[in-house]
N, C-alpha and C. Protein backbone atom coordinates (compact mmCIF):
# COMPACT_ATOMS: atom_id res chain seq x y z
N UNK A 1 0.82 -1.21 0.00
CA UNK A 1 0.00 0.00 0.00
C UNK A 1 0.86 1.26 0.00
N UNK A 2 1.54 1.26 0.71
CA UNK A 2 2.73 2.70 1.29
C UNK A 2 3.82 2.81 -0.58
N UNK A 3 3.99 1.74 -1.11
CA UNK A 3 4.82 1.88 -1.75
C UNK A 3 3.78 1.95 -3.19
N UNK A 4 2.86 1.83 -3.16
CA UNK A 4 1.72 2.39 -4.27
C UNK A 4 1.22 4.11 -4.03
N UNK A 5 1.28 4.29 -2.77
CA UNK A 5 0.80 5.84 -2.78
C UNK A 5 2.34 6.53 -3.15
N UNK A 6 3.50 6.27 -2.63
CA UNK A 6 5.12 6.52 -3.05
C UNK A 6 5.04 6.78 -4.34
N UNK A 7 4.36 5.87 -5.28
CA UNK A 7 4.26 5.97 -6.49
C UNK A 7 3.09 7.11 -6.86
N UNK A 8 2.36 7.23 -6.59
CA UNK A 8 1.51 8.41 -6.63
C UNK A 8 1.94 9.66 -6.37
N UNK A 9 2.81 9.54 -5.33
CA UNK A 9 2.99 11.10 -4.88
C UNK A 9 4.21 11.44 -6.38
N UNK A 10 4.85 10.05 -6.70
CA UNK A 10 6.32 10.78 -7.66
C UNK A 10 5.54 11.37 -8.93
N UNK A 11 4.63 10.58 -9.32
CA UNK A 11 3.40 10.88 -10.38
C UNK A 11 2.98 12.29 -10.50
N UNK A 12 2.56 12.47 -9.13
CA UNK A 12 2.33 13.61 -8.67
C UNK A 12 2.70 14.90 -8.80
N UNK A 13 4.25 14.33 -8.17
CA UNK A 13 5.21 15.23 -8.63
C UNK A 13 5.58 15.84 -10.04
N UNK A 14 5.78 14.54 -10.97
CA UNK A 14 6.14 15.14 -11.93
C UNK A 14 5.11 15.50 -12.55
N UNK A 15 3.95 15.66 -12.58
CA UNK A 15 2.70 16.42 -13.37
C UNK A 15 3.08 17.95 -12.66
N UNK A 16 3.19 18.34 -11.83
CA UNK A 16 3.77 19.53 -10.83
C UNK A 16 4.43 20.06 -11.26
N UNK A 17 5.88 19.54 -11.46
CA UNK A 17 6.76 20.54 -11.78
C UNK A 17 6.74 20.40 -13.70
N UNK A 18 6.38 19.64 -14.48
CA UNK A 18 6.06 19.84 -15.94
C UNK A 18 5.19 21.41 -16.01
N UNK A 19 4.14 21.51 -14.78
CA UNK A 19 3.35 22.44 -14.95
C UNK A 19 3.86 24.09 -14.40
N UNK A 20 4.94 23.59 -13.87
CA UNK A 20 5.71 25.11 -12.93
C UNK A 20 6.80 25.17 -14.09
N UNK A 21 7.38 24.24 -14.67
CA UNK A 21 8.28 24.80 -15.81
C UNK A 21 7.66 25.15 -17.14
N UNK A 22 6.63 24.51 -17.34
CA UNK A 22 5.65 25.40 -18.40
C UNK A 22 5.15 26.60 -18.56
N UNK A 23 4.92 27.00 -17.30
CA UNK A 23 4.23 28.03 -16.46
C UNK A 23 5.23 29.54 -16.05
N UNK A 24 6.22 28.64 -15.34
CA UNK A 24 7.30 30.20 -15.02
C UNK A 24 8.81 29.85 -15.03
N UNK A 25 9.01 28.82 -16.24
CA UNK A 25 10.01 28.51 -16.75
C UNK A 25 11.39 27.88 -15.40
N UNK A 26 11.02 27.58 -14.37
CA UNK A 26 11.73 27.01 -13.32
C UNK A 26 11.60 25.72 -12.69
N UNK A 27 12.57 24.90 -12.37
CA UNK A 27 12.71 23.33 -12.14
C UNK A 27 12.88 23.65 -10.55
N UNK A 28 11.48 22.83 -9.92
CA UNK A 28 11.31 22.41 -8.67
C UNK A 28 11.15 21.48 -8.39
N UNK A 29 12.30 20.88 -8.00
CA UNK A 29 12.35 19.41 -7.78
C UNK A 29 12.72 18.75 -5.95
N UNK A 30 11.98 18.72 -5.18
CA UNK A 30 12.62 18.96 -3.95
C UNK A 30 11.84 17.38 -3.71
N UNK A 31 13.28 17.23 -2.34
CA UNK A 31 13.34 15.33 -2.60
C UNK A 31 11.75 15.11 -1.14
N UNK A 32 11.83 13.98 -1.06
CA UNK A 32 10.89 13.56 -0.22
C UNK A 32 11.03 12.64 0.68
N UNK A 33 11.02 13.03 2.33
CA UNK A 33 11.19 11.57 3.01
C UNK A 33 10.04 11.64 3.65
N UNK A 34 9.44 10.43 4.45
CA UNK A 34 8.32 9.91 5.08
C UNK A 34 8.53 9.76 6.41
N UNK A 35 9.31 11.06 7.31
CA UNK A 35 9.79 10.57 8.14
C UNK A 35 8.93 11.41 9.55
N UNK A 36 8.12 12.22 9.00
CA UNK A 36 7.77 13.16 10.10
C UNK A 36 6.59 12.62 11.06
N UNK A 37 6.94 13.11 12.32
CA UNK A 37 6.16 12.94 13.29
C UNK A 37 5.40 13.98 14.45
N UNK A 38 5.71 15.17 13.86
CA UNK A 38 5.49 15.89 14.96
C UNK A 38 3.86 16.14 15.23
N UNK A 39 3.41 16.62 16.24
CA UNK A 39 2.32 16.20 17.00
C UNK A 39 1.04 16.75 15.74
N UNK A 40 1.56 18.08 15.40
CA UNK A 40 0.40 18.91 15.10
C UNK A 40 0.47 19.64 13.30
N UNK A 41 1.99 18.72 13.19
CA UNK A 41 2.36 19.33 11.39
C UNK A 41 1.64 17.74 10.47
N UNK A 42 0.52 18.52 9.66
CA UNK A 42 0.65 17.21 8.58
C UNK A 42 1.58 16.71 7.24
N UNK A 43 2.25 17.92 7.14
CA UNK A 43 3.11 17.70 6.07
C UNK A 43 4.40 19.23 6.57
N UNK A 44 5.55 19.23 5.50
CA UNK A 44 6.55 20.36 6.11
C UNK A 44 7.67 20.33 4.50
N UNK A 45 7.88 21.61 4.37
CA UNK A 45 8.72 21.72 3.41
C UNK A 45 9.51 22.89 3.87
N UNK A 46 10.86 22.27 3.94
CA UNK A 46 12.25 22.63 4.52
C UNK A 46 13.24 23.27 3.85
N UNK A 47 13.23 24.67 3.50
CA UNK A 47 13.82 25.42 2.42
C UNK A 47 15.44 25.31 2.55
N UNK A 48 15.60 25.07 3.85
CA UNK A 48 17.17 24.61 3.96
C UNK A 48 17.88 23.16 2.65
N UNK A 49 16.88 22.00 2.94
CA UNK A 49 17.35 20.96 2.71
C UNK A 49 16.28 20.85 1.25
N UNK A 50 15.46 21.55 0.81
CA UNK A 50 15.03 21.46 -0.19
C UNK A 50 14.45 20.06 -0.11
N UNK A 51 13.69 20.23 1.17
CA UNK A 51 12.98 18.48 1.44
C UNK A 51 11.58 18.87 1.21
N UNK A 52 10.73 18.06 1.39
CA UNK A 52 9.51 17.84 1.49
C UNK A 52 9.07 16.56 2.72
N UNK A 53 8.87 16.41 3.68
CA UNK A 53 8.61 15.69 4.75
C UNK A 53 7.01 15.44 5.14
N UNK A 54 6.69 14.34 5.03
CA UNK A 54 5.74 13.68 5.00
C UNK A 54 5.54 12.70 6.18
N UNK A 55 4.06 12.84 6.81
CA UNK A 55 3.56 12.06 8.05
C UNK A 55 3.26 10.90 7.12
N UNK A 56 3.66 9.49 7.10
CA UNK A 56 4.01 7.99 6.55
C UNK A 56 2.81 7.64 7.39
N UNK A 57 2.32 7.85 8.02
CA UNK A 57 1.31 7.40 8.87
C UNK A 57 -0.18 8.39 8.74
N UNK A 58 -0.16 9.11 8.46
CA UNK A 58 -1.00 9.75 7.78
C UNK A 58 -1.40 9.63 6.46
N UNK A 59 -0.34 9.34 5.36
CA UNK A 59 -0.36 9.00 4.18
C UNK A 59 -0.99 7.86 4.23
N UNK A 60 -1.29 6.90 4.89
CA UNK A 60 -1.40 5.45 4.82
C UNK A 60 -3.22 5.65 5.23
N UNK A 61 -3.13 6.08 6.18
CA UNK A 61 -4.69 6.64 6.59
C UNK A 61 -5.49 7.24 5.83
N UNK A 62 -5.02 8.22 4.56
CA UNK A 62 -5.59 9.15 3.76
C UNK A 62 -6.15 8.99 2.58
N UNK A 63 -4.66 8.34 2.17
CA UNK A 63 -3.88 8.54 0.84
C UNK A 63 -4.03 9.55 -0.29
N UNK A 64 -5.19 9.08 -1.17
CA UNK A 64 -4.98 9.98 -2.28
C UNK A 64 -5.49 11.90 -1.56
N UNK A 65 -6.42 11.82 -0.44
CA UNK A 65 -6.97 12.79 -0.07
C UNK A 65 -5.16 13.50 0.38
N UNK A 66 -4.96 13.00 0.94
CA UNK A 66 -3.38 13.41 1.94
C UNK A 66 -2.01 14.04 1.00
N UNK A 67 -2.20 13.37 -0.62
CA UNK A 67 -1.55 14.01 -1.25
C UNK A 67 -1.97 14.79 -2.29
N UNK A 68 -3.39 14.76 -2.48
CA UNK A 68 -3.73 16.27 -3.18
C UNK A 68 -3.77 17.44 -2.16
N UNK A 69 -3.98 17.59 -0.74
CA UNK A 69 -4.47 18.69 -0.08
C UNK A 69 -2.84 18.85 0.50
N UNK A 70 -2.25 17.60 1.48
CA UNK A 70 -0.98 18.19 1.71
C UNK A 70 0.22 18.03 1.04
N UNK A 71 0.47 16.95 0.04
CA UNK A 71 1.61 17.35 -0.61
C UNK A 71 1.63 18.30 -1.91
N UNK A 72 0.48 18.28 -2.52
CA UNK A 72 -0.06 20.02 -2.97
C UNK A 72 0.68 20.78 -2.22
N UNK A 73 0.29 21.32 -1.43
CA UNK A 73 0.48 22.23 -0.41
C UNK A 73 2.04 22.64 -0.05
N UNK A 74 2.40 21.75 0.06
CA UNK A 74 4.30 21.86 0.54
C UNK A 74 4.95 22.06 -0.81
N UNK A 75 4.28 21.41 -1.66
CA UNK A 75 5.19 21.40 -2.87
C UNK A 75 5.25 22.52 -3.39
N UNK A 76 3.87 23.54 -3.37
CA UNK A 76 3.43 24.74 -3.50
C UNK A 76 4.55 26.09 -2.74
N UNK A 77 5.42 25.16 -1.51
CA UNK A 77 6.11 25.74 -0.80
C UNK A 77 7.50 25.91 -1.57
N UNK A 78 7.62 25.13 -1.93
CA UNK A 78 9.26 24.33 -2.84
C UNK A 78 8.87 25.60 -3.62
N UNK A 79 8.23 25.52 -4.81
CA UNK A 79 7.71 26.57 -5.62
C UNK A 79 8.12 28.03 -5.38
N UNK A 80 7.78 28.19 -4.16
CA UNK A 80 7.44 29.58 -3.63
C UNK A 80 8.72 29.72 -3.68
N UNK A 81 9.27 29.40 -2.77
CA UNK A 81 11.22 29.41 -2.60
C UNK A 81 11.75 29.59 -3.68
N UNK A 82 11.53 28.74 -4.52
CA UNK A 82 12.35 28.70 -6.03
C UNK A 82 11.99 30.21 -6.91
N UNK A 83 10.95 30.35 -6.62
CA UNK A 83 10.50 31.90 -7.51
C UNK A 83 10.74 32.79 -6.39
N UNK A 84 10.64 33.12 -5.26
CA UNK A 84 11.07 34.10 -4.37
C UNK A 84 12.16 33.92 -3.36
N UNK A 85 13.48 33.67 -4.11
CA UNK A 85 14.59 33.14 -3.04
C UNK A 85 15.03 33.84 -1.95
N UNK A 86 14.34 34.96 -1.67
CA UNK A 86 15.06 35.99 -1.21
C UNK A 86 13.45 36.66 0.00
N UNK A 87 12.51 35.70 -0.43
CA UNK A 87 10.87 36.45 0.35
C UNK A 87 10.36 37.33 0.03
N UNK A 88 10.86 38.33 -0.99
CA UNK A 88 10.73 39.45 -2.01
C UNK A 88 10.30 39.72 -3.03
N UNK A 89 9.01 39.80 -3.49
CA UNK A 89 9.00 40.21 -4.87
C UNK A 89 9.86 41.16 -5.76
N UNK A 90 10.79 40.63 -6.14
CA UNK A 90 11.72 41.88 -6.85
C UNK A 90 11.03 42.63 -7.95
N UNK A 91 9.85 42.35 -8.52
CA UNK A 91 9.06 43.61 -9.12
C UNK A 91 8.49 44.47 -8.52
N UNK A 92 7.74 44.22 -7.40
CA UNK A 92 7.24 45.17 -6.27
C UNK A 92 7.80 45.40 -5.26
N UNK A 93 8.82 44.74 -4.86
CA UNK A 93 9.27 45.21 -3.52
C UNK A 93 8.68 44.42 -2.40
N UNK A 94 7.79 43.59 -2.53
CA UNK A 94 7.14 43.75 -1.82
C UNK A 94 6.76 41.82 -0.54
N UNK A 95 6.97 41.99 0.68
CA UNK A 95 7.54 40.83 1.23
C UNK A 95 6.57 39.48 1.03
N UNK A 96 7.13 38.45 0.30
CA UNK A 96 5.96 37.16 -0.01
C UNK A 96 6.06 36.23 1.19
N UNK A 97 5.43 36.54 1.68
CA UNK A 97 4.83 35.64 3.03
C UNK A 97 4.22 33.71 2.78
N UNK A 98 4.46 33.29 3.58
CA UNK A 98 4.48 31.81 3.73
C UNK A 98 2.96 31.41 2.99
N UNK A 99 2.32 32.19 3.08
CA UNK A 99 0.98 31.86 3.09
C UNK A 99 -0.21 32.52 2.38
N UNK A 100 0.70 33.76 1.17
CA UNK A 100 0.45 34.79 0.97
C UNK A 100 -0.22 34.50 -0.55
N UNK A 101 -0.87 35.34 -1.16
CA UNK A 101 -1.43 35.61 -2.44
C UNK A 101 -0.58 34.98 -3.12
N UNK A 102 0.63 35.22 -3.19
CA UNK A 102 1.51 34.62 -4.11
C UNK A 102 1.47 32.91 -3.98
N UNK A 103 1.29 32.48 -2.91
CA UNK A 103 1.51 31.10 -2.68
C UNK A 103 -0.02 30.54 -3.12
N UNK A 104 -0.93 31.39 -2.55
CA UNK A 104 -2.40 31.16 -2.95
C UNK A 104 -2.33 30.92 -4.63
N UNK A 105 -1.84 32.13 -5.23
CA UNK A 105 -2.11 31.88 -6.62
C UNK A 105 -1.23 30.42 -7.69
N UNK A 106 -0.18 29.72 -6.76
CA UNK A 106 0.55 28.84 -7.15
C UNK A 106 -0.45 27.33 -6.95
N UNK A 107 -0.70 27.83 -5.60
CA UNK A 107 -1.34 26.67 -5.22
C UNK A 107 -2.99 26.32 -6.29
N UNK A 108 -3.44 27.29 -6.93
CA UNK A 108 -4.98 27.78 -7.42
C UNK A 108 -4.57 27.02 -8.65
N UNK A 109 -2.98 26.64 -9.13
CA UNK A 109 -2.66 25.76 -10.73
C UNK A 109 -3.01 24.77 -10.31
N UNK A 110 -3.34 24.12 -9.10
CA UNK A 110 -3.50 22.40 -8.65
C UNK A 110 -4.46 22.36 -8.35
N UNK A 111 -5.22 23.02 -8.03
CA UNK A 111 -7.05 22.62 -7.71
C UNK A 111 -6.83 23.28 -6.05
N UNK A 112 -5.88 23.90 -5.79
CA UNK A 112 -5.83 23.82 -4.22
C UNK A 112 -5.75 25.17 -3.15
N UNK A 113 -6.61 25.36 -2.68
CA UNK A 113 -7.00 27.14 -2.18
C UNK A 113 -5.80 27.43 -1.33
N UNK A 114 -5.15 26.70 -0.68
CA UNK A 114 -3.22 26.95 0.03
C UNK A 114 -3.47 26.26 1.66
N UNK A 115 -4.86 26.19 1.95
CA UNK A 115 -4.56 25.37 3.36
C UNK A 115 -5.05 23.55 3.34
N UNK A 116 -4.05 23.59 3.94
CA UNK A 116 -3.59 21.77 4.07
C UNK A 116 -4.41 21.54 5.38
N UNK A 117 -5.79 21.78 5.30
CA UNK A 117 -6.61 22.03 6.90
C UNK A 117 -7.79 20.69 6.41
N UNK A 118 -8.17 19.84 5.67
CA UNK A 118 -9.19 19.27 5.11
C UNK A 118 -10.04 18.91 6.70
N UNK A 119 -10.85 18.99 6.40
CA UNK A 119 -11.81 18.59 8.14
C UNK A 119 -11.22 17.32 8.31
N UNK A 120 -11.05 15.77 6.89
CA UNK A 120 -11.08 14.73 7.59
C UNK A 120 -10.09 14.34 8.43
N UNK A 121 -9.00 15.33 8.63
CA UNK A 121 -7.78 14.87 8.93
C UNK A 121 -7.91 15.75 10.41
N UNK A 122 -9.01 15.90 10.71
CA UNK A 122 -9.57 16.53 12.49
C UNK A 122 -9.71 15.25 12.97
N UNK A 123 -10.26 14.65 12.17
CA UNK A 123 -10.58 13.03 12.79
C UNK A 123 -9.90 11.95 12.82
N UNK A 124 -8.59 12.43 12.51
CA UNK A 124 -7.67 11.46 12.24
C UNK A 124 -7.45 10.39 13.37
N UNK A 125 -7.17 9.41 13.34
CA UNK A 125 -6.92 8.14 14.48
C UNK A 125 -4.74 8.54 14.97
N UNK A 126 -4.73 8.81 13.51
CA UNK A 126 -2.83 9.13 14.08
C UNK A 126 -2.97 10.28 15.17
N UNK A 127 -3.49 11.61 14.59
CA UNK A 127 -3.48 12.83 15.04
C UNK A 127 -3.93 12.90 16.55
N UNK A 128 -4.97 11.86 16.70
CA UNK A 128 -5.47 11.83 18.06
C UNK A 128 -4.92 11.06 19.25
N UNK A 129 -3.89 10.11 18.51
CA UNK A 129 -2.91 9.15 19.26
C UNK A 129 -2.21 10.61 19.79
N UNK A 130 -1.52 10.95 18.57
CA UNK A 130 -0.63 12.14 19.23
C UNK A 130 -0.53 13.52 19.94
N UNK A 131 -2.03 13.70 19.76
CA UNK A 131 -2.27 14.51 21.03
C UNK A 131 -2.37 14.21 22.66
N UNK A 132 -2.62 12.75 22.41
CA UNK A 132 -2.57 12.80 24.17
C UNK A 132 -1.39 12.65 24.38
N UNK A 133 -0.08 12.30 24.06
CA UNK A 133 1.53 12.55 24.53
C UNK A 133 1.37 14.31 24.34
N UNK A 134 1.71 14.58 25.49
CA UNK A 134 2.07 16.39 25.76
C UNK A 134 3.42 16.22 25.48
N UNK A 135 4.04 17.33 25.18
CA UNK A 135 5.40 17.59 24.89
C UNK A 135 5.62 18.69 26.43
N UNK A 136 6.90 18.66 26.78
CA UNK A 136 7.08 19.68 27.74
C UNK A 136 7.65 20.83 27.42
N UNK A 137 7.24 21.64 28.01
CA UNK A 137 7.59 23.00 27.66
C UNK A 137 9.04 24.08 28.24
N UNK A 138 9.80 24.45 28.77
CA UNK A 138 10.51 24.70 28.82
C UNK A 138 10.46 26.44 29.28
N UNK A 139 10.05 26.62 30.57
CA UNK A 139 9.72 28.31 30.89
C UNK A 139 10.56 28.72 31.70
N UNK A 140 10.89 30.34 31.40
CA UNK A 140 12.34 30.30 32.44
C UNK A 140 11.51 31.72 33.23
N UNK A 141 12.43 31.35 34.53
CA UNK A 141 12.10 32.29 35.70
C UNK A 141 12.70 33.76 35.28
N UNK A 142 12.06 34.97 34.91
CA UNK A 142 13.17 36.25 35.00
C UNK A 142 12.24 37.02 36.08
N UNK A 143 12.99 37.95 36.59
CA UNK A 143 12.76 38.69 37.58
C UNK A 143 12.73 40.21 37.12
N UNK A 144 11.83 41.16 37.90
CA UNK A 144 12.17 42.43 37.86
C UNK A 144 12.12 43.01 39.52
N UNK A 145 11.59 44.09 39.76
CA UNK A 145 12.02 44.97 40.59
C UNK A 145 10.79 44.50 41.49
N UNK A 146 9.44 44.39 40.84
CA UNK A 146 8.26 44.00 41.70
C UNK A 146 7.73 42.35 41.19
N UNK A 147 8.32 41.68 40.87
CA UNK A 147 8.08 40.12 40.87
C UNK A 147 8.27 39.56 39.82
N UNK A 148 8.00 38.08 39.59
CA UNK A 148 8.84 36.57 39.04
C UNK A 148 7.86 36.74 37.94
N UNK A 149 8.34 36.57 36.72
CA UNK A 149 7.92 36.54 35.37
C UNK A 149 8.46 34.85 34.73
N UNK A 150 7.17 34.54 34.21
CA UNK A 150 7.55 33.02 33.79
C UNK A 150 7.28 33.42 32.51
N UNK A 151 8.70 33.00 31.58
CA UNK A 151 8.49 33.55 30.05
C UNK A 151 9.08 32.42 29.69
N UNK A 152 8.66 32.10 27.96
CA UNK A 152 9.27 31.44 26.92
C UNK A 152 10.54 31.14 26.67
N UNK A 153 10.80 30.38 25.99
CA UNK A 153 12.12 29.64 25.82
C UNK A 153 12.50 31.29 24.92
N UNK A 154 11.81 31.53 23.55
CA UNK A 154 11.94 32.23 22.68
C UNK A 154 12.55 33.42 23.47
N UNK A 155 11.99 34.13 24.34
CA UNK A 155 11.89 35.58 24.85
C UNK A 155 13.24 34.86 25.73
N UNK A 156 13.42 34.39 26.35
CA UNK A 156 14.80 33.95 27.53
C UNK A 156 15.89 33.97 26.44
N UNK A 157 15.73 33.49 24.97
CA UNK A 157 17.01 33.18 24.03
C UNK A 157 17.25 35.11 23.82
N UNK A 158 15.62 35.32 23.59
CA UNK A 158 16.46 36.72 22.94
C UNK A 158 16.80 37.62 23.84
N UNK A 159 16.87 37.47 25.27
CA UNK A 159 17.09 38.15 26.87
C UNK A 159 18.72 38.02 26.79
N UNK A 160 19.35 36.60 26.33
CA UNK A 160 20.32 36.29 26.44
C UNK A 160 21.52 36.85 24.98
N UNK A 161 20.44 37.17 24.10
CA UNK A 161 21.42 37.35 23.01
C UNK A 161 21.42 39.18 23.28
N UNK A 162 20.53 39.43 24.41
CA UNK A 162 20.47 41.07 24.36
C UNK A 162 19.57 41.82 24.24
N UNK A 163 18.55 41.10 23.96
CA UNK A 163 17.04 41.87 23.64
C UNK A 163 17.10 42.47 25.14
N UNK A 164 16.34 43.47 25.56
CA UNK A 164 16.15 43.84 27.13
C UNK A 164 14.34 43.92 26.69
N UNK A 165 13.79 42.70 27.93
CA UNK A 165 12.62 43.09 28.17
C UNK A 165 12.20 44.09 29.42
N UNK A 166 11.48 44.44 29.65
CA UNK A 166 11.08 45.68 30.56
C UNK A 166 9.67 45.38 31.51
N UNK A 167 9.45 45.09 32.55
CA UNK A 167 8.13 45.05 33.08
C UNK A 167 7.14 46.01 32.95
N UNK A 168 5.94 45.40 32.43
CA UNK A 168 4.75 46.81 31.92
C UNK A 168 4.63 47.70 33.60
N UNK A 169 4.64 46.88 35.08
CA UNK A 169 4.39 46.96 36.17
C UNK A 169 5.14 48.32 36.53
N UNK A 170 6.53 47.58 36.57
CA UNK A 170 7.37 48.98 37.51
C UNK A 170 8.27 49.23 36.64
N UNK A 171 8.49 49.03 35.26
CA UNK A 171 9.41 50.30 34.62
C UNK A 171 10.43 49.05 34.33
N UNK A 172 11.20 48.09 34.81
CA UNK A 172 12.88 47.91 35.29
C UNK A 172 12.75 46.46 34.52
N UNK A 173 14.05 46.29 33.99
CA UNK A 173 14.83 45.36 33.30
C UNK A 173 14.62 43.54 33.87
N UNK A 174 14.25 43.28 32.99
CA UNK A 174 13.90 41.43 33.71
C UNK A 174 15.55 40.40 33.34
N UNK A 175 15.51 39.76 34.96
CA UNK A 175 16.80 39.29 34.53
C UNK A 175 16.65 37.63 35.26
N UNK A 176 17.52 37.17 34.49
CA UNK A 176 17.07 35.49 34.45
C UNK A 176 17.44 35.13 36.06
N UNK A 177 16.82 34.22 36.46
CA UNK A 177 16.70 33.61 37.74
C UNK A 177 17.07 32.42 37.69
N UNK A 178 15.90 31.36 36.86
CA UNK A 178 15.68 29.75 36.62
C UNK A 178 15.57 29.21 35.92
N UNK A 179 15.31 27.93 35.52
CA UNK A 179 14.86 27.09 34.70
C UNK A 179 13.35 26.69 35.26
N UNK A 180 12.13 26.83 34.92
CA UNK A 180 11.35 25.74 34.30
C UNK A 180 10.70 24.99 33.79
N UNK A 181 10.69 23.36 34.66
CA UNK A 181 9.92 22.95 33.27
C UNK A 181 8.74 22.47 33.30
N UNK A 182 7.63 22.41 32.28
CA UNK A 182 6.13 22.37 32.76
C UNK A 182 5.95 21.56 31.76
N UNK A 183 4.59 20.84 32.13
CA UNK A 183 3.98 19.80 30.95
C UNK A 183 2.95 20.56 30.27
């Protein structure tokens, strides 16, 4: 079964990019592994590695629904990258966002409006396995002048690289205390 939809998605593929090099004269060819698991992504395209990453367990549950709505969708991403390497429209100036008109109108050559949201995949049996494992979260203690602020991993990285946050309360500079960690 897994290695018949494999064959579908390459099918897939190459009807895709025949239609993006017909279209705006550019070869998007970005590879594909079946390796993803994370709790709440159904599909992911990785502009670093020029991947395309696919829930193998979702695919198997779906199939043909799973690769018109989400590997549409990512591949639509590959696309985007390849025509805006830079996030820029260099005719307008103007910044092309992940999710933006521009990606909308790429995605509108495949039958596909740009969100990889289909209801049936609310009901998924994988998706619901993997919501009951919580992931832990990681909150750090900073301090100011009138009390203990429990902030983000994000906001503690950019505290540390120099950002200065400020308490809305009493005016004064928040400075790290702790680690912790919460479910």
């Amino acid at each position: 079964m897994l290695k018949e939809l494999k064959k579908q998605i390459n099918l897939k593929q190459k009807e895709m990019r025949k239609t993006i090099s017909d279209r705006f004269g550019i070869d998007v060819n970005p590879s594909i592994t079946y390796n993803l698991k994370r709790q709440r992504t159904l599909g992911m395209y990785d502009p670093q590695t020029n991947e395309i990453l696919l829930n193998k367990d979702l695919l198997l549950e779906f199939g043909e629904l799973y690769i018109e709505d989400v590997f549409v969708h990512e591949f639509c991403h590959a696309v985007i990258k390849k025509q805006y390497p830079w996030s820029v429209d260099t005719r307008t100036h103007k910044k092309v966002t992940a999710h933006g008109k521009e990606f909308k109108f790429i995605c509108s050559f495949f039958g596909n409006d740009g969100k990889a949201t289909t209801s049936a995949f609310k009901n998924s049996e994988v998706l619901k396995a993997n919501k009951k494992t919580k992931r832990k979260v990681s909150r750090y203690l900073h301090a100011c002048e009138c009390r203990e602020h429990s902030i983000s991993a994000i906001k503690h990285n950019r505290i540390l690289e120099g950002v200065n946050y400020i308490c809305k309360r009493c005016k004064t500079k928040l400075v790290t205390e702790s680690v912790l960690v919460k479910a």
